[in-house]
Protein backbone atom coordinates (compact mmCIF):
# COMPACT_ATOMS: atom_id res chain seq x y z
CA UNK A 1 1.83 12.20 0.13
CA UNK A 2 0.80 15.50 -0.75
CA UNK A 3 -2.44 16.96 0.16
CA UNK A 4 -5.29 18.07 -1.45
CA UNK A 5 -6.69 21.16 -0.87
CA UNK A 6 -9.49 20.12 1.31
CA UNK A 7 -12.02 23.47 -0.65
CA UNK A 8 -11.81 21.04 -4.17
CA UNK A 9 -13.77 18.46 -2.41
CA UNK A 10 -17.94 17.89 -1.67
CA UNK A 11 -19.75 17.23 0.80
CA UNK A 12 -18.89 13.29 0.47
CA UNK A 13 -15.52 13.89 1.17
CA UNK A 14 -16.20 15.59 3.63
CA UNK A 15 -18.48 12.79 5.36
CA UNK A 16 -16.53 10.16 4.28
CA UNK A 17 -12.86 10.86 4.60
CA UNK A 18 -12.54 14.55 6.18
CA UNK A 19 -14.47 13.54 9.38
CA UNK A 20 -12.96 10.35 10.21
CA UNK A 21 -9.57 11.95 9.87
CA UNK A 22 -10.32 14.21 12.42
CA UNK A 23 -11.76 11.22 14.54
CA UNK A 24 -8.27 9.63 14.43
CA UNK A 25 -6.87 12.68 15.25
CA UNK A 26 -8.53 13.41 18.47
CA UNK A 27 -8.08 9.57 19.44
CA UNK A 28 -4.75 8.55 18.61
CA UNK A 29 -2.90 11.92 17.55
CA UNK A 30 -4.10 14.25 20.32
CA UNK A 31 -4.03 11.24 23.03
CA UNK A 32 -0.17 10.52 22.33
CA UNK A 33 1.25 13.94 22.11
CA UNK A 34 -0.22 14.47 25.76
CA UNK A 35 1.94 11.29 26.44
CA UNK A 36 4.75 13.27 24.81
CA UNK A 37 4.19 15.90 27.33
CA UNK A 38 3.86 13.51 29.96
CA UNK A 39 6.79 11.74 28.99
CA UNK A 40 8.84 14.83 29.20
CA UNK A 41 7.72 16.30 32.18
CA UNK A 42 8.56 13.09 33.59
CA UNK A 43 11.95 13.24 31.41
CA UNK A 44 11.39 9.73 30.64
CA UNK A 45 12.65 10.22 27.04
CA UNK A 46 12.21 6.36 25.73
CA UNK A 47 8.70 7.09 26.49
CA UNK A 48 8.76 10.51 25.02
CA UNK A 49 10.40 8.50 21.52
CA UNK A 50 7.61 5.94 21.79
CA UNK A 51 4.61 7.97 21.97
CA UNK A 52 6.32 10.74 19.39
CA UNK A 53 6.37 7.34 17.30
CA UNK A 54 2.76 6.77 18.12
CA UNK A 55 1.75 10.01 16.92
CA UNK A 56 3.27 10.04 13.85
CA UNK A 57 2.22 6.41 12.60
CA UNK A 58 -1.26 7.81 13.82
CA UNK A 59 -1.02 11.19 11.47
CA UNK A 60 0.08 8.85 8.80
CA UNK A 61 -3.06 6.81 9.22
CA UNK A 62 -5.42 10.13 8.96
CA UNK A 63 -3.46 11.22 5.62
CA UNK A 64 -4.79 7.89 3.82
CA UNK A 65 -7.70 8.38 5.31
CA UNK A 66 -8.14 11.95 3.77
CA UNK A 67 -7.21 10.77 0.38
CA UNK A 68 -9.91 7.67 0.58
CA UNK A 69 -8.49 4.83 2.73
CA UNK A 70 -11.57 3.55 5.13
CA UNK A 71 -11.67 1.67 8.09
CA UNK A 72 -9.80 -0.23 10.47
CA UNK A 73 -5.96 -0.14 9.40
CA UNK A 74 -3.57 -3.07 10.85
CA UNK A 75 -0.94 -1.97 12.62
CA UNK A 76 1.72 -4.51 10.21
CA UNK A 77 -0.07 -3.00 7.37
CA UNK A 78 0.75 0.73 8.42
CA UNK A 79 3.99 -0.17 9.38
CA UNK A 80 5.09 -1.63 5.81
CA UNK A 81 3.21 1.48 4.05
CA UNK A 82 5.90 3.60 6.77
CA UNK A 83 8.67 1.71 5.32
CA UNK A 84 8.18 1.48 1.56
CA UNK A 85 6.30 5.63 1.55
CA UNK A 86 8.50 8.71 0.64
CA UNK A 87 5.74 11.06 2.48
CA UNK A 88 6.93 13.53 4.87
CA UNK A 89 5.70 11.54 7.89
CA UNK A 90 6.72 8.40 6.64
CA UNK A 91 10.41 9.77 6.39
CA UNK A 92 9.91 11.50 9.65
CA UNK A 93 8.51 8.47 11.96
CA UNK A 94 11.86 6.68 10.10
CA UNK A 95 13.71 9.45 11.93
CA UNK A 96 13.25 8.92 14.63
CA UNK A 97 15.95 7.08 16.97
CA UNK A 98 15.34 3.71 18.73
CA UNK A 99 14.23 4.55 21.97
CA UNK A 100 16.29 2.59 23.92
CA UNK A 101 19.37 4.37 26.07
CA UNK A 102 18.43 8.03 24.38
CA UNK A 103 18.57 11.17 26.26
CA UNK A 104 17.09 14.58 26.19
CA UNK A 105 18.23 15.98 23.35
CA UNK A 106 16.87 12.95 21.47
CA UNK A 107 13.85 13.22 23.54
CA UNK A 108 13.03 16.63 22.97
CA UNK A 109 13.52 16.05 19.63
CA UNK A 110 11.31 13.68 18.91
CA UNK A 111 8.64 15.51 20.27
CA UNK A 112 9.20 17.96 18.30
CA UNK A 113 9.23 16.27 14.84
CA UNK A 114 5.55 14.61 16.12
CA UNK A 115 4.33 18.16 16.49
CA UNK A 116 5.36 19.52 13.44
CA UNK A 117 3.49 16.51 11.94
CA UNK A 118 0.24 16.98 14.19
CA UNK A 119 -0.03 20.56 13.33
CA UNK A 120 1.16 19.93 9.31
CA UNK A 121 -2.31 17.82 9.38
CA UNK A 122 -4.18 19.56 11.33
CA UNK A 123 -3.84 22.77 9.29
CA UNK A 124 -4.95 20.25 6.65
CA UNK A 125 -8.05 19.06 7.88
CA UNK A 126 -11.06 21.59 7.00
CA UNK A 127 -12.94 20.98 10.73
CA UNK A 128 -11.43 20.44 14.16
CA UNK A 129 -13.00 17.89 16.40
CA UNK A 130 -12.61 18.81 20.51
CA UNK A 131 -10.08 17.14 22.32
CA UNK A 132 -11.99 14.17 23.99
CA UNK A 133 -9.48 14.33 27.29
CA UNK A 134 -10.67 17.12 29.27
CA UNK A 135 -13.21 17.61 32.08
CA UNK A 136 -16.05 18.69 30.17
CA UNK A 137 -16.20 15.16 28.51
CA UNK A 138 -17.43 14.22 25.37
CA UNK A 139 -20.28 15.82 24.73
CA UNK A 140 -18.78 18.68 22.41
CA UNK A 141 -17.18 15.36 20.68
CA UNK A 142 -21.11 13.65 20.00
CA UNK A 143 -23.02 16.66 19.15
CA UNK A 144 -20.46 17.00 16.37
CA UNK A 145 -21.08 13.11 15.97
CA UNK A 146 -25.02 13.65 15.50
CA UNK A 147 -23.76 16.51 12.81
CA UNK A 148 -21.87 14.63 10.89
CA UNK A 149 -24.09 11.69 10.93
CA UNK A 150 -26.83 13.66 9.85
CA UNK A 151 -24.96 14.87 6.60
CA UNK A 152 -24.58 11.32 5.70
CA UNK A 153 -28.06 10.64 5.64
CA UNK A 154 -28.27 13.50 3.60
CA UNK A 155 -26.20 12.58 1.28
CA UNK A 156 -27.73 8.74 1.22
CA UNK A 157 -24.54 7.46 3.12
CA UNK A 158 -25.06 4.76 5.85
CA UNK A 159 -24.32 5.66 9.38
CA UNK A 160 -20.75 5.10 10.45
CA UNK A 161 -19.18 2.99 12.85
CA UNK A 162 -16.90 5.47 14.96
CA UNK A 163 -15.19 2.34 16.59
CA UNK A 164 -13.72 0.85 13.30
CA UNK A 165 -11.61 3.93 12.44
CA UNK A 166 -8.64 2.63 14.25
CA UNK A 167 -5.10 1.16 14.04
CA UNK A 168 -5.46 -2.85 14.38
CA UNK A 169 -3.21 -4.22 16.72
C-alpha cells in the first residue's frame, strides 16, 4: 500500500481518516512497542515477537484507515488482508518468526522491523496525537478530541465514536 501524500487531501480526510489513524496509533501502536521495550528489558523475546506482531498488524490497520477504511476491523479480517497484501507491513508482520523457542537476535529483531513500521507511518500521518501512557494522563489526548470533533461539525460530519476504531477480537 503506498501512501498518499497526506497535503492532496481536505479537511474531510483529515476528520475522517487522518485522525482516527492517529487514534489507533496512540492505542494499539504506541501501547505495544512499550511492550516491545518491556519485553526486552525483561529479555523475554517470545513476548518481544508477539507484541512486535501486535504492532505491526496495528500499523496495518491505521494504513486502511488513512486510505478510507472506517470502523471497527475484526481481527480474522485483518489477518486474511496480512496474508493475501503485498504492502510493506503486510510482508514485514509475515517476517516475522514464530515466537516460540527464539532468542535475542530474533528478538531484537523483531523489534526492530515494528519500529521501522511505527515510524514509516508515523512520518505519514499529518498530526501526532500524545502518547496516552504517561503521568500527565489524557487530557492532552481529549483537548485534541474536542478539536477534532469540532471540525466535524464544521464540516457537517456526525460526532465520532472513539471506541469503535479498534481491532475486533
Amino acid at each position: 500500500m503506498t501512501p498518499r501524500p497526506w497535503t492532496s487531501h481536505d479537511a474531510v480526510w483529515l476528520a475522517t481518516c487522518a485522525a482516527p489513524a492517529a487514534w489507533i496509533f496512540i492505542h494499539h501502536v504506541q501501547s505495544s512497542l512499550e511492550d516491545v521495550d518491556a519485553a526486552m528489558a525483561n529479555e523475554g523475546w517470545d513476548t518481544c515477537v508477539e507484541a512486535a506482531s501486535e504492532a505491526i498488524l496495528a500499523v496495518v490497520y491505521c494504513r486502511l484507515v488513512l486510505n478510507g477504511f472506517q470502523g471497527s476491523c475484526p481481527r480474522t479480517a485483518l489477518t486474511l488482508h496480512v496474508t493475501e497484501s503485498d504492502d510493506d507491513d503486510s510482508r514485514r508482520l509475515r517476517s516475522l518468526p514464530w515466537s516460540v523457542n527464539i532468542g535475542r537476535g530474533q528478538g531484537e529483531q523483531a523489534a526492530v522491523v515494528a519500529r521501522l513500521a511505527a515510524d514509516e507511518l508515523e512520518s505519514d500521518l499529518p498530526f501526532s496525537l500524545p502518547q496516552l501512557r504517561s503521568s500527565k494522563g489524557f487530557f492532552p489526548s481529549i483537548r485534541l478530541g474536542r478539536d477534532i470533533e469540532q471540525l466535524r461539525g464544521r464540516l457537517g460530519l456526525p460526532p465520532v465514536d472513539w471506541l469503535s476504531w479498534d481491532i475486533a477480537t
